[in-house]
PDB file of N, CA and C in Angstrom:
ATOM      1  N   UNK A   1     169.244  54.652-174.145  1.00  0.00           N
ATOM      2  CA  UNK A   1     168.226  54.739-175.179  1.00  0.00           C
ATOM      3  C   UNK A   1     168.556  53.795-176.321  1.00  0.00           C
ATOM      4  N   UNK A   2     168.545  52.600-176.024  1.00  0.00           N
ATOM      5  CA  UNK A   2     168.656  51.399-177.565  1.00  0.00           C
ATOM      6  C   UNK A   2     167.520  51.584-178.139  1.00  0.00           C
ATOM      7  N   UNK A   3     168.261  51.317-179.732  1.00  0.00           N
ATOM      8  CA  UNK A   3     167.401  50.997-180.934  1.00  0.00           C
ATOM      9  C   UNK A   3     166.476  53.056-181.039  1.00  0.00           C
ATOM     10  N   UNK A   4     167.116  53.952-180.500  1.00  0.00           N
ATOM     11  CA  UNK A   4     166.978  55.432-180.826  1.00  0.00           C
ATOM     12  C   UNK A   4     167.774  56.253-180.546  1.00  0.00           C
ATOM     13  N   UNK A   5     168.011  57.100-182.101  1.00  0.00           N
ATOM     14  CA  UNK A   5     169.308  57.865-181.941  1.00  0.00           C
ATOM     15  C   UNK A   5     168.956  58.866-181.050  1.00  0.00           C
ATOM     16  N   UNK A   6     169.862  59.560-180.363  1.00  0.00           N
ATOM     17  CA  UNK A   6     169.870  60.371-179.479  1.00  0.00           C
ATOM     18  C   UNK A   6     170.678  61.752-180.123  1.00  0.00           C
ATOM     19  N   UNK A   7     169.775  62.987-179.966  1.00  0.00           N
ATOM     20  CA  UNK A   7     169.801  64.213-180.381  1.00  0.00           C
ATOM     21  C   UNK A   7     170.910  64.303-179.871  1.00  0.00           C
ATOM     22  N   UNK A   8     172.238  64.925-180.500  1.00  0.00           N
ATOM     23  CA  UNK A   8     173.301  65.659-180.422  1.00  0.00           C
ATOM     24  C   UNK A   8     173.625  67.104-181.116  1.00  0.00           C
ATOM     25  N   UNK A   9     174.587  67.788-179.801  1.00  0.00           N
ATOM     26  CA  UNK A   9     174.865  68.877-180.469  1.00  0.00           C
ATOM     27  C   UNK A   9     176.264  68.905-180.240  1.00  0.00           C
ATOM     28  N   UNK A  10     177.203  69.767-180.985  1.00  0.00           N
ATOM     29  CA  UNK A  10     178.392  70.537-180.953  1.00  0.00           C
ATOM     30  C   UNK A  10     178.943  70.530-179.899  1.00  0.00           C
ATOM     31  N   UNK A  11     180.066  70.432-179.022  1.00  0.00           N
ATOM     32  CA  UNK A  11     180.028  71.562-177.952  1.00  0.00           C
ATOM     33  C   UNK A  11     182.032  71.234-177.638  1.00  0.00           C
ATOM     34  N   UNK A  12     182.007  72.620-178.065  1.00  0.00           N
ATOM     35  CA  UNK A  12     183.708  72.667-178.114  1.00  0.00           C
ATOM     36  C   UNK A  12     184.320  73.692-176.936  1.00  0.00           C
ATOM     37  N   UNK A  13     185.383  73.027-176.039  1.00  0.00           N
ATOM     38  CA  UNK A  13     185.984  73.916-175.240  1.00  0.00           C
ATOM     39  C   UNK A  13     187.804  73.483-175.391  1.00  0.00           C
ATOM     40  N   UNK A  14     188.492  74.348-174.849  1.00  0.00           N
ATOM     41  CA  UNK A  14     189.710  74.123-175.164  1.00  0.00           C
ATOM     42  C   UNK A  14     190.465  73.238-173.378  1.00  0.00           C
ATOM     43  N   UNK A  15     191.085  71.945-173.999  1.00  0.00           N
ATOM     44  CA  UNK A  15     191.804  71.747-172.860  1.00  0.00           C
ATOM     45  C   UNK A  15     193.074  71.316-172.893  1.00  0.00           C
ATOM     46  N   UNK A  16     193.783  71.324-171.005  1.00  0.00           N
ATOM     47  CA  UNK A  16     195.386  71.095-171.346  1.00  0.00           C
ATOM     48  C   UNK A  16     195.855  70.364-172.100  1.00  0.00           C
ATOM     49  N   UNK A  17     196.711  70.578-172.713  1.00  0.00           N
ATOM     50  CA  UNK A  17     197.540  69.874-173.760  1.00  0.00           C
ATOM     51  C   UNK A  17     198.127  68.628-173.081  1.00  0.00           C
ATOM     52  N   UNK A  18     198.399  68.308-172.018  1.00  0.00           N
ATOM     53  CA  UNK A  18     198.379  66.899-171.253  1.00  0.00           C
ATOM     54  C   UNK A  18     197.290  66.252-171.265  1.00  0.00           C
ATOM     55  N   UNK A  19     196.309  66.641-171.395  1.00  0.00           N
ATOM     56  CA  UNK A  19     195.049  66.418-170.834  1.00  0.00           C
ATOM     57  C   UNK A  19     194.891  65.528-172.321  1.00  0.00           C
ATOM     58  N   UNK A  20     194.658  66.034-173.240  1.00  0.00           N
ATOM     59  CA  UNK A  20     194.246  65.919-174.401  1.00  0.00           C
ATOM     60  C   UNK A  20     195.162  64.751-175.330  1.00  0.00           C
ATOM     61  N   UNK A  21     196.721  64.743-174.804  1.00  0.00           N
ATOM     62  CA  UNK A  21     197.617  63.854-175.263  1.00  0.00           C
ATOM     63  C   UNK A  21     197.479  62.952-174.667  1.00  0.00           C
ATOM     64  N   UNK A  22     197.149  62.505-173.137  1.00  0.00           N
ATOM     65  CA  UNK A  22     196.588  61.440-172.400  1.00  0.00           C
ATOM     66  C   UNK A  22     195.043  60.525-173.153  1.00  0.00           C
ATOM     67  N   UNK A  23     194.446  61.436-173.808  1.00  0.00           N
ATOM     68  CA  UNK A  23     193.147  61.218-173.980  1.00  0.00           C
ATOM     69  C   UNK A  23     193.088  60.201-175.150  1.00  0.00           C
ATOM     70  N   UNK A  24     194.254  60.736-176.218  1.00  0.00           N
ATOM     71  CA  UNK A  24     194.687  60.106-177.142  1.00  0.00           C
ATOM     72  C   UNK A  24     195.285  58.834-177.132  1.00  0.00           C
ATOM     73  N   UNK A  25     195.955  58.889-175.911  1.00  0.00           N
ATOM     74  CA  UNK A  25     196.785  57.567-175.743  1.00  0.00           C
ATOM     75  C   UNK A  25     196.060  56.363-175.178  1.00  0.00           C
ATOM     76  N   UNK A  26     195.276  56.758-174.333  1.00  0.00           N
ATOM     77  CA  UNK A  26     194.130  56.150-173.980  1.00  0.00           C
ATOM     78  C   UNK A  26     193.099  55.612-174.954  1.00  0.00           C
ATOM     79  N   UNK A  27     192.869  56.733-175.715  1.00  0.00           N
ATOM     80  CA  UNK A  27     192.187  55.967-176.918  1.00  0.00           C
ATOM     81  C   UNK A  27     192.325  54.975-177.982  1.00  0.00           C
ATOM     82  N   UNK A  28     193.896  55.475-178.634  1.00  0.00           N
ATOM     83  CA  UNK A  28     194.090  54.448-179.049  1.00  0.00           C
ATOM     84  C   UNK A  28     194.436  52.737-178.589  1.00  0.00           C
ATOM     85  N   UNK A  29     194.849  53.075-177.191  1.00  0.00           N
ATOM     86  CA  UNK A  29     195.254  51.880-176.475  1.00  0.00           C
ATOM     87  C   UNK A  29     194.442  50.541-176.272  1.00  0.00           C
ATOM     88  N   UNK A  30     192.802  51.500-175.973  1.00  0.00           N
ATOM     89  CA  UNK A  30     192.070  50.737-175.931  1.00  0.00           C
ATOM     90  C   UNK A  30     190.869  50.948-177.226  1.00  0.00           C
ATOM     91  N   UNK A  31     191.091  51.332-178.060  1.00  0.00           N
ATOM     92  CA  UNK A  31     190.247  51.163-179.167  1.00  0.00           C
ATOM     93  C   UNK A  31     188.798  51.758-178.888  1.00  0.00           C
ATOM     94  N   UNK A  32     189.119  53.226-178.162  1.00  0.00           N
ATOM     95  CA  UNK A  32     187.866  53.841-177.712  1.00  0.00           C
ATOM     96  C   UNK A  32     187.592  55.186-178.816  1.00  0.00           C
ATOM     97  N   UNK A  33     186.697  56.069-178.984  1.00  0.00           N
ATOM     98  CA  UNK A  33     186.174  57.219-179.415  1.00  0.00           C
ATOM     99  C   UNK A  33     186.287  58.049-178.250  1.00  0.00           C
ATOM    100  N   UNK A  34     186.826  59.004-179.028  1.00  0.00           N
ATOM    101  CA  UNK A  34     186.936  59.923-177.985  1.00  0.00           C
ATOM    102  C   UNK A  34     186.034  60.614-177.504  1.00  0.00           C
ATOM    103  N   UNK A  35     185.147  60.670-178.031  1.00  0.00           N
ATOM    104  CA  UNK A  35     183.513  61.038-177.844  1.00  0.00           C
ATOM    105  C   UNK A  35     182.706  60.306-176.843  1.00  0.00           C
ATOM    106  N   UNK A  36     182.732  58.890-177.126  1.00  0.00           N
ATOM    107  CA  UNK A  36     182.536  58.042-175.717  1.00  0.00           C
ATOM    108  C   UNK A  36     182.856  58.083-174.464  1.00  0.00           C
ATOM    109  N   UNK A  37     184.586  58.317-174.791  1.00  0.00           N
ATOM    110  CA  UNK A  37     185.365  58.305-173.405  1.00  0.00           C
ATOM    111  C   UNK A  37     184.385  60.266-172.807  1.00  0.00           C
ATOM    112  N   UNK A  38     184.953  61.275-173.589  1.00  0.00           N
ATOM    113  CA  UNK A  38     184.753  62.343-172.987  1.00  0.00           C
ATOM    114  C   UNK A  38     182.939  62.522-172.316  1.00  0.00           C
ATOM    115  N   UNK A  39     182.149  62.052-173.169  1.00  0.00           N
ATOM    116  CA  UNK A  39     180.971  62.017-172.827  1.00  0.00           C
ATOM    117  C   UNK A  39     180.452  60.990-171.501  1.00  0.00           C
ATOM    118  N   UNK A  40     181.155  59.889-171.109  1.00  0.00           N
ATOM    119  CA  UNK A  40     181.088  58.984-170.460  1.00  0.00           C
ATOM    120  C   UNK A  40     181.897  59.685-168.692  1.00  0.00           C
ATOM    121  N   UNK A  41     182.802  60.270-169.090  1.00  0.00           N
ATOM    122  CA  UNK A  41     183.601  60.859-168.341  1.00  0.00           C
ATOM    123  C   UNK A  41     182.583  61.954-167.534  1.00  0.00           C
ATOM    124  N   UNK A  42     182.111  63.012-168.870  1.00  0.00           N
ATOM    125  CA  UNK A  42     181.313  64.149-168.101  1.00  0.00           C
ATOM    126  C   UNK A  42     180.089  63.712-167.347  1.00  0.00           C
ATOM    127  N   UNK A  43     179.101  62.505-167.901  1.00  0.00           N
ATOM    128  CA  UNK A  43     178.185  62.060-167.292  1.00  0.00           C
ATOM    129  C   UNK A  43     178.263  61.809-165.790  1.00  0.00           C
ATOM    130  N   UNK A  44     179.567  61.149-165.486  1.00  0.00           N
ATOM    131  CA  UNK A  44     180.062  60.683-164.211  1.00  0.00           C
ATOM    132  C   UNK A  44     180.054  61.538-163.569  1.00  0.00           C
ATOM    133  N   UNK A  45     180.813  62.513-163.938  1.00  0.00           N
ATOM    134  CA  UNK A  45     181.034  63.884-163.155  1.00  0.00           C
ATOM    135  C   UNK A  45     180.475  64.784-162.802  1.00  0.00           C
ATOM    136  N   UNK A  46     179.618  64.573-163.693  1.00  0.00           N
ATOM    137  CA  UNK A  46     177.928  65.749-163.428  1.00  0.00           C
ATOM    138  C   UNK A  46     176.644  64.704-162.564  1.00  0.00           C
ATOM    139  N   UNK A  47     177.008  63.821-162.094  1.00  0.00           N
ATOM    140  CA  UNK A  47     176.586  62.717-161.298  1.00  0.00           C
ATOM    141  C   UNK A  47     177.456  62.626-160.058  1.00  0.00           C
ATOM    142  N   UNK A  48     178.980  62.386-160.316  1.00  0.00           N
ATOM    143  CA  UNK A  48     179.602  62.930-158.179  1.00  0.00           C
ATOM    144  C   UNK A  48     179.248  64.205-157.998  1.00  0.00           C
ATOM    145  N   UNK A  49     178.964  65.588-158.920  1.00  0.00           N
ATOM    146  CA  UNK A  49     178.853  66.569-158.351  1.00  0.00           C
ATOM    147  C   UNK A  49     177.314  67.206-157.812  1.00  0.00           C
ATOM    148  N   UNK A  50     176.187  66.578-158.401  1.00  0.00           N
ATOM    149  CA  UNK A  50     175.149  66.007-157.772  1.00  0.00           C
ATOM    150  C   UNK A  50     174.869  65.191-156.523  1.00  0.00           C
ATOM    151  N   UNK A  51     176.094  64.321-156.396  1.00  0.00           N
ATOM    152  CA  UNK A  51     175.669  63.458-154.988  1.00  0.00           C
ATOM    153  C   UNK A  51     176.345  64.087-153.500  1.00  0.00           C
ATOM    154  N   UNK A  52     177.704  65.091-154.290  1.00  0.00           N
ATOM    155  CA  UNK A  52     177.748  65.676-153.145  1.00  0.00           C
ATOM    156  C   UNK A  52     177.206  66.870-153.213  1.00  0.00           C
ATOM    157  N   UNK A  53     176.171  67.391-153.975  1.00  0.00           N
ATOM    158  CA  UNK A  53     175.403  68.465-153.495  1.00  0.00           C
ATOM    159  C   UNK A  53     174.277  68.201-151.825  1.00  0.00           C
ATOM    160  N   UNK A  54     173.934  66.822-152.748  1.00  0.00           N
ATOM    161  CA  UNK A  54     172.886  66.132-152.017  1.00  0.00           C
ATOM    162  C   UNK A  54     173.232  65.878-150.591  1.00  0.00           C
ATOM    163  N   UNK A  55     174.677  65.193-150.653  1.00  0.00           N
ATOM    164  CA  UNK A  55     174.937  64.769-149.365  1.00  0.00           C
ATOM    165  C   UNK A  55     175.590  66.700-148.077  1.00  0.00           C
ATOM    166  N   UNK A  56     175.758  67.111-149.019  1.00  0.00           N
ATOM    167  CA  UNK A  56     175.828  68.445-148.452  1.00  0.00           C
ATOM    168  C   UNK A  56     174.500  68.660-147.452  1.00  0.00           C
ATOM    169  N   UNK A  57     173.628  68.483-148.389  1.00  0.00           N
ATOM    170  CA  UNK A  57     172.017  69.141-147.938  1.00  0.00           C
ATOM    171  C   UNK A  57     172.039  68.228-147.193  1.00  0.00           C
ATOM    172  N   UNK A  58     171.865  66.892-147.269  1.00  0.00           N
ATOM    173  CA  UNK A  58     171.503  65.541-146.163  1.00  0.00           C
ATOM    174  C   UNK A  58     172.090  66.411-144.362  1.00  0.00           C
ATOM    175  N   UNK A  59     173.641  66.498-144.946  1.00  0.00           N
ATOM    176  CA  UNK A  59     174.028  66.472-143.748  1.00  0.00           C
ATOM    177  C   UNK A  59     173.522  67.945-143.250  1.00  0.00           C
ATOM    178  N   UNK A  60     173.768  68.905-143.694  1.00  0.00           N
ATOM    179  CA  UNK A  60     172.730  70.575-143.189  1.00  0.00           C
ATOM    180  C   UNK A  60     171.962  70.384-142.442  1.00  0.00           C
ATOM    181  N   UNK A  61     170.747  69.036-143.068  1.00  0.00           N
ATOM    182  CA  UNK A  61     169.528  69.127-142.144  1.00  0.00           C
ATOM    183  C   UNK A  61     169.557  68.058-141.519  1.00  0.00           C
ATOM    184  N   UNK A  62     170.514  67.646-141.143  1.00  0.00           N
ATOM    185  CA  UNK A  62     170.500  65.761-140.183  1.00  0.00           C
ATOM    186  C   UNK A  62     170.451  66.533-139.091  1.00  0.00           C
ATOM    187  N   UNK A  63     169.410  65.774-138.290  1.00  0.00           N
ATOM    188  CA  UNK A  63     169.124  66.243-137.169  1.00  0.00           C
ATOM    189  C   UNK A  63     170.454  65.824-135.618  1.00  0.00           C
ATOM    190  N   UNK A  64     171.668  65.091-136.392  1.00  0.00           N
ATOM    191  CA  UNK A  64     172.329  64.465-135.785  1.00  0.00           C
ATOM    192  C   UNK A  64     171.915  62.860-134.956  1.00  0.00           C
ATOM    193  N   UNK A  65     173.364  62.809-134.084  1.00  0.00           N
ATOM    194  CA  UNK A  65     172.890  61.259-133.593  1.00  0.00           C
ATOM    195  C   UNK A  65     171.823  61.318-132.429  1.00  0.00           C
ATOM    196  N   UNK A  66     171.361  60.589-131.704  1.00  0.00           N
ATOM    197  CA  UNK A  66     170.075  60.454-131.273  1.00  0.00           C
ATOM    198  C   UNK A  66     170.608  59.073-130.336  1.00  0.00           C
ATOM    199  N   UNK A  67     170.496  59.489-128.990  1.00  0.00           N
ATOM    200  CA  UNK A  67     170.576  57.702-127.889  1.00  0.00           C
ATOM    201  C   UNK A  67     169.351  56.959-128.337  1.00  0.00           C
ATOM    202  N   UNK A  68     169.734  55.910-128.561  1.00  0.00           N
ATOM    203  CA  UNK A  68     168.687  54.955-128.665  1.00  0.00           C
ATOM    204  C   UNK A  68     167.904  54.386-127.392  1.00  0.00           C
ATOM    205  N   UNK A  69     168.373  55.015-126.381  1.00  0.00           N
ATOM    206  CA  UNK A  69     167.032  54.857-125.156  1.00  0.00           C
ATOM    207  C   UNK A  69     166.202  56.079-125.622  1.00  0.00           C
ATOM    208  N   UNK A  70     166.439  57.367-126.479  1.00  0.00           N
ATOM    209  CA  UNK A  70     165.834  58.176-126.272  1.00  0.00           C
ATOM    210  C   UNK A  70     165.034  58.140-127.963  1.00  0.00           C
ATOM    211  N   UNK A  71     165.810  57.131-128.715  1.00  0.00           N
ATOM    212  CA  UNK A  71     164.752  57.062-129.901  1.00  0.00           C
ATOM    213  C   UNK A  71     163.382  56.271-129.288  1.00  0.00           C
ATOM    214  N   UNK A  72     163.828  54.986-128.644  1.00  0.00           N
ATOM    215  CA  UNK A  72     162.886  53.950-128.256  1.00  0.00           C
ATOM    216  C   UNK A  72     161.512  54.839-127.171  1.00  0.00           C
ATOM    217  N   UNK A  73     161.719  56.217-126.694  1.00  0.00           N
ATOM    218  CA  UNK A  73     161.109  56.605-125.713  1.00  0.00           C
ATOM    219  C   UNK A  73     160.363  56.838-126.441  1.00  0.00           C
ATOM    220  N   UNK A  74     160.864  58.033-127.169  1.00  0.00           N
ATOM    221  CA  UNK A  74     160.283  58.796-128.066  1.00  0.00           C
ATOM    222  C   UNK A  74     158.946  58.185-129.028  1.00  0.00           C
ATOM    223  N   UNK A  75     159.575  57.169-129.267  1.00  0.00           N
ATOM    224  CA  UNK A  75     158.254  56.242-130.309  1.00  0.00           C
ATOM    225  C   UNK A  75     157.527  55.586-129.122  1.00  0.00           C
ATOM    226  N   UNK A  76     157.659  55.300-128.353  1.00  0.00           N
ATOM    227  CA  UNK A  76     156.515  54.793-126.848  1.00  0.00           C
ATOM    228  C   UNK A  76     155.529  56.184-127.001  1.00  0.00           C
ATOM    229  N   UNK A  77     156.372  57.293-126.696  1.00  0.00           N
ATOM    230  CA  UNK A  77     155.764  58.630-126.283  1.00  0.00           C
ATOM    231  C   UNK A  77     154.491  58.443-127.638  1.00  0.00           C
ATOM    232  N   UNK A  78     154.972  58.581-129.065  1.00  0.00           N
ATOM    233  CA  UNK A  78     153.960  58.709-130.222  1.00  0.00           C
ATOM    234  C   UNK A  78     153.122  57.115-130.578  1.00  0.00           C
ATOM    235  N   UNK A  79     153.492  56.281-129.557  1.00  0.00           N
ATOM    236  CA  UNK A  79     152.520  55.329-129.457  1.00  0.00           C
ATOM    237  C   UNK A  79     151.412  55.516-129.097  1.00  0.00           C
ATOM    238  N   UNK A  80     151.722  56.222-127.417  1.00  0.00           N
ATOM    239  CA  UNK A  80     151.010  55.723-126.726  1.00  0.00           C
ATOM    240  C   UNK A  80     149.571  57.076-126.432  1.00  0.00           C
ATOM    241  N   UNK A  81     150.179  58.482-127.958  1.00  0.00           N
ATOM    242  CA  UNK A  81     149.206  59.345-128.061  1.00  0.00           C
ATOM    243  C   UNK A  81     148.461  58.980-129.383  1.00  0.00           C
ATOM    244  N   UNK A  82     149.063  58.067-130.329  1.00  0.00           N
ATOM    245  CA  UNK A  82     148.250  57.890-131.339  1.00  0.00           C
ATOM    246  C   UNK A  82     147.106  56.671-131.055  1.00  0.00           C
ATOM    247  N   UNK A  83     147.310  55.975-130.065  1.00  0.00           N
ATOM    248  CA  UNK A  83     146.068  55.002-129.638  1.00  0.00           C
ATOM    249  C   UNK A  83     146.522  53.456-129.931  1.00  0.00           C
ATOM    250  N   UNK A  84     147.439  53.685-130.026  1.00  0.00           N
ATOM    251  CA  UNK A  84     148.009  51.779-130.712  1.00  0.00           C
ATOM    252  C   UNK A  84     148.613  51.183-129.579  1.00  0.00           C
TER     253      UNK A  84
END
């Protein structure tokens, strides 16, 4: 969203004390906000845990693999009832 601020709120949880001394060191190292890094971080993460929801479901309903003499039939078969 350039050139519009974006609504923020609060949101405080407590984490490991490694976690948090890493975060620091990191920050200063590279001249980041820690707000960036943590927000940049959760975005990601709430994005792999979305794709493997998805790929969960993908694979549930994949109908599996399929011979390709028997894909190629198959579309002859719905050729040759749809009139083409």
């Amino acid at each position: 969203m350039k050139g519009h601020a974006m609504k923020t709120e609060p949101f405080a949880t407590k984490l490991p004390a490694d976690l948090t001394a890493q975060l620091d060191v990191v920050c200063k190292r590279l001249g980041l906000r820690k707000n960036y890094v943590l927000e940049a971080a959760l975005r990601e993460k709430l994005d792999d845990l979305l794709d493997a929801a998805d790929l969960r479901l993908a694979i549930k309903e994949a109908t599996g693999f399929h011979a390709w003499d028997d894909v190629k039939r198959e579309h002859r078969q719905k050729r040759g009832r749809s009139g083409i």
